[in-house]
C-alpha atoms as a PDB file:
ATOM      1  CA  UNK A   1       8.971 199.085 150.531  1.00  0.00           C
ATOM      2  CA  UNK A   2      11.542 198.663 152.195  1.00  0.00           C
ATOM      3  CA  UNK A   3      10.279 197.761 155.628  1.00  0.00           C
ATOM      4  CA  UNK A   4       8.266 194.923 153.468  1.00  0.00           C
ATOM      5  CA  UNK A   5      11.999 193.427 151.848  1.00  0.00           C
ATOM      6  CA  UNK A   6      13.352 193.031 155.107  1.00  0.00           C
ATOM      7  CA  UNK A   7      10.298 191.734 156.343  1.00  0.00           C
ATOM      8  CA  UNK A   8      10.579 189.329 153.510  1.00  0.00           C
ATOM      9  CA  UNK A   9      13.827 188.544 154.101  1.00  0.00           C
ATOM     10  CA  UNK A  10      13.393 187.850 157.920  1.00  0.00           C
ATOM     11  CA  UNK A  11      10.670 185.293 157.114  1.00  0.00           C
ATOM     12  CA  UNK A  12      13.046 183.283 154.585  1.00  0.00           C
ATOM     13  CA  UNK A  13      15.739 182.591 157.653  1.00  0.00           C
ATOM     14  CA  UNK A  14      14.960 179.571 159.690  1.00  0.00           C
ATOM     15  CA  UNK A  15      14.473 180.617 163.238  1.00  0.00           C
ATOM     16  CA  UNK A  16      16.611 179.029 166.292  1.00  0.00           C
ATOM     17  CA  UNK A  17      19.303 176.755 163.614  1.00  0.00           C
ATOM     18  CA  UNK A  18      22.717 176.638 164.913  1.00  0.00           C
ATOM     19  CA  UNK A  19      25.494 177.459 163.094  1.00  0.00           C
ATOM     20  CA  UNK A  20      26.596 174.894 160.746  1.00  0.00           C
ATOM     21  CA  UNK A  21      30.204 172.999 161.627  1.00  0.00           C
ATOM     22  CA  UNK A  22      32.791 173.711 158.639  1.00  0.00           C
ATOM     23  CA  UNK A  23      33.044 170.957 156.075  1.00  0.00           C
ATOM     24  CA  UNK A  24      35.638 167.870 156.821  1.00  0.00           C
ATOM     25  CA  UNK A  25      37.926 167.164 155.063  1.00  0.00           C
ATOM     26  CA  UNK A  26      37.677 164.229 152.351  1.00  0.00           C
ATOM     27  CA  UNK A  27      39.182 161.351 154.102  1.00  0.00           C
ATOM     28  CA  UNK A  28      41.865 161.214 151.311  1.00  0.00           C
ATOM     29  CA  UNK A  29      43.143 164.279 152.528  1.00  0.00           C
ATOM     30  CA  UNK A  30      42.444 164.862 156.281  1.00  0.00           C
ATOM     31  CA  UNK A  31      45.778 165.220 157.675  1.00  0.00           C
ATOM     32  CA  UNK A  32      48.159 161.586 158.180  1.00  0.00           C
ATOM     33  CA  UNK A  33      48.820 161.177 162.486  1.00  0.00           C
ATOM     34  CA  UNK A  34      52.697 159.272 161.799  1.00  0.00           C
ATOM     35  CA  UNK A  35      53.222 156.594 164.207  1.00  0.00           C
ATOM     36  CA  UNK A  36      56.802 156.858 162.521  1.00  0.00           C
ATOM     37  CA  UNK A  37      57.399 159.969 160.791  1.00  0.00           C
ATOM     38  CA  UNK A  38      58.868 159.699 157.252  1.00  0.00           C
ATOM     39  CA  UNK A  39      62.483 160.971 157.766  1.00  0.00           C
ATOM     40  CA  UNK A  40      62.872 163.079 154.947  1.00  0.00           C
ATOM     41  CA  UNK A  41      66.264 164.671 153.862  1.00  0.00           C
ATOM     42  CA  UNK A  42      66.994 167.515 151.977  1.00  0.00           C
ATOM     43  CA  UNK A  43      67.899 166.380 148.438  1.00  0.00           C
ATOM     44  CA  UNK A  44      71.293 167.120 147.263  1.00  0.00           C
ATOM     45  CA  UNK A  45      70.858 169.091 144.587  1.00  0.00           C
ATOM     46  CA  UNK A  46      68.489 171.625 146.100  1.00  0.00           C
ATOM     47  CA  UNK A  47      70.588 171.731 149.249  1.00  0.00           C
ATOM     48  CA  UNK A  48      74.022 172.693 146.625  1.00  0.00           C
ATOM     49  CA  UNK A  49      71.428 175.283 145.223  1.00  0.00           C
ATOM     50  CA  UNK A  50      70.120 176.354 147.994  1.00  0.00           C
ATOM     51  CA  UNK A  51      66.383 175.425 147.041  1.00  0.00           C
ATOM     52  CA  UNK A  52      63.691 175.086 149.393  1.00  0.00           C
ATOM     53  CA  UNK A  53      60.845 172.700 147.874  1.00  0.00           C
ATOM     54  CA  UNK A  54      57.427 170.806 148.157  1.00  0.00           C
ATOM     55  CA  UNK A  55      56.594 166.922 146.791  1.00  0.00           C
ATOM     56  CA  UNK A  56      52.922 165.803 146.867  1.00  0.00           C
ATOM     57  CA  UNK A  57      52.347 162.159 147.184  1.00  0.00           C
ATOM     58  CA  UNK A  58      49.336 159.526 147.091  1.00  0.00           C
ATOM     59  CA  UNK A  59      49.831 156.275 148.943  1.00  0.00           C
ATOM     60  CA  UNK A  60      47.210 153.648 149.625  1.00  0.00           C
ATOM     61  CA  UNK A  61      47.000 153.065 153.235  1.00  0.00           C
ATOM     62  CA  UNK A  62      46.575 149.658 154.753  1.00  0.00           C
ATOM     63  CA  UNK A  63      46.631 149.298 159.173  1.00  0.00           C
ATOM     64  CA  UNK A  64      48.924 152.479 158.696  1.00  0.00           C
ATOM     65  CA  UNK A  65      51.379 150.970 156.235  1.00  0.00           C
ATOM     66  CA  UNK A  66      51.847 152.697 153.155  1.00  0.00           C
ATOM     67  CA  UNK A  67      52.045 151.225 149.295  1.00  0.00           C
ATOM     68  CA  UNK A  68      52.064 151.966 145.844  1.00  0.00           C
ATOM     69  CA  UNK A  69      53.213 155.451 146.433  1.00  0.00           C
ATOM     70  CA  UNK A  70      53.333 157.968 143.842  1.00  0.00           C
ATOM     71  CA  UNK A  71      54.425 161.696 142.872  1.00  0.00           C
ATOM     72  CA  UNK A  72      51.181 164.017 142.671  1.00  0.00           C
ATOM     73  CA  UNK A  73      53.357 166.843 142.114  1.00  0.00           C
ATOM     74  CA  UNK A  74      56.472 168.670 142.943  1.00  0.00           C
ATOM     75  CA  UNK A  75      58.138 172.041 143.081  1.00  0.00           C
ATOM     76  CA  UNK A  76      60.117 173.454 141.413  1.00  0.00           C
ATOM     77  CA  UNK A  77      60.723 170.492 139.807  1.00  0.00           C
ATOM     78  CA  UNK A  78      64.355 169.015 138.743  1.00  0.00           C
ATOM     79  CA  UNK A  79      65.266 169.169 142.343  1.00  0.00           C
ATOM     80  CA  UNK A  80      64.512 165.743 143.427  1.00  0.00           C
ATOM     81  CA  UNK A  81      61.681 166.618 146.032  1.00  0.00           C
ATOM     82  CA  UNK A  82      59.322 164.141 144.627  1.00  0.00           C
ATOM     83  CA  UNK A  83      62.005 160.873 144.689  1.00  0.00           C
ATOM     84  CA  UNK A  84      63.277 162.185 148.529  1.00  0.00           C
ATOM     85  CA  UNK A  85      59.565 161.589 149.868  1.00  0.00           C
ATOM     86  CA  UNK A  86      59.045 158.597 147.488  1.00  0.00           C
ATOM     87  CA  UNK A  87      61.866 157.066 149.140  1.00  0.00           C
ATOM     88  CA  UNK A  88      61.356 158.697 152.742  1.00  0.00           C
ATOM     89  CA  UNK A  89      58.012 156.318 152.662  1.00  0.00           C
ATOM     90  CA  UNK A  90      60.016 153.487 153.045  1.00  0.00           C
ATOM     91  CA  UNK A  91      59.964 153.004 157.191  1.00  0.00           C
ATOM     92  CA  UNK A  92      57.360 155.646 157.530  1.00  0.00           C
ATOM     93  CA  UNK A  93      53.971 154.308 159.092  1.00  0.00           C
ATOM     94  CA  UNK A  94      50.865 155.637 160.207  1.00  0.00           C
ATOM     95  CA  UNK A  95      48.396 155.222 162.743  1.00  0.00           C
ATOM     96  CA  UNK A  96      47.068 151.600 162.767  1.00  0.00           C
ATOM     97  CA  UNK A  97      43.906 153.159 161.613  1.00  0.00           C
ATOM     98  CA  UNK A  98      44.790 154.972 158.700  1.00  0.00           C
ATOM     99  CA  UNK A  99      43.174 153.133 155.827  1.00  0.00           C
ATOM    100  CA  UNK A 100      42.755 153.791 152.168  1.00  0.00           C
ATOM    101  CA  UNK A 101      43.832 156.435 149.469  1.00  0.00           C
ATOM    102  CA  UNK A 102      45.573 159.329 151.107  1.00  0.00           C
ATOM    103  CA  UNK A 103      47.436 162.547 149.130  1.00  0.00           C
ATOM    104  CA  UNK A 104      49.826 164.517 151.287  1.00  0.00           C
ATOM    105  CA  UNK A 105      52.495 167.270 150.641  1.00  0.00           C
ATOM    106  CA  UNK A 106      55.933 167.639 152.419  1.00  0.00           C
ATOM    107  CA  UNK A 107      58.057 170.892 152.541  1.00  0.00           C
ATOM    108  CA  UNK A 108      62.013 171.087 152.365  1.00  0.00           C
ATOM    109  CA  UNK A 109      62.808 174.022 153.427  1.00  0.00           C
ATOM    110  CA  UNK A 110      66.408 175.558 153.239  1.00  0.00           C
ATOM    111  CA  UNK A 111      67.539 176.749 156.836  1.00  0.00           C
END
């Protein structure tokens, strides 16, 4: 019985595939290359508390240039981590060739 399950089993598998490659990324989130990093700053009223933080933001791209930029999300919120990277978007740019819808997260970090 069960020489006739694994004999089963063997069968089912496809001989000679190769492993598959892990899933990409949506392009929406695949990871931004800056051709000018944003240059964030640690908001003021996390740096008096001492607050280390996170602001996720969605920007549609155009040749690398980023618009109509908003706040996904941000934590812990009250801090001003969302309005820093709003504004840090500014001068940033990206590749030439980053086109299109894109949601990314920056960390502040208290050091």
């Amino acid at each position: 019985m069960l020489l006739i399950a694994l004999l089963s089993a063997l069968a089912a598998q496809e001989v000679g595939t190769q492993p598959t490659a892990p899933p990409s990324l949506p392009a929406d989130e695949a990871p931004i290359r800056w051709a000018r990093s944003p240059g964030l700053e640690m908001p003021g009223k996390a740096l008096q508390a001492k607050v280390g933080g996170s602001a996720t933001l969605r920007c549609a791209f155009t040749a690398g240039t980023p618009a109509n930029c908003v706040i996904v999300a941000e934590a812990p919120v009250g801090y001003g981590f969302g309005m820093e990277a709003l504004r840090s978007m500014r001068a940033a740019r990206a590749e030439s060739s980053t086109n299109g819808d894109r949601t990314f997260s920056f960390d502040f970090e208290i050091r």
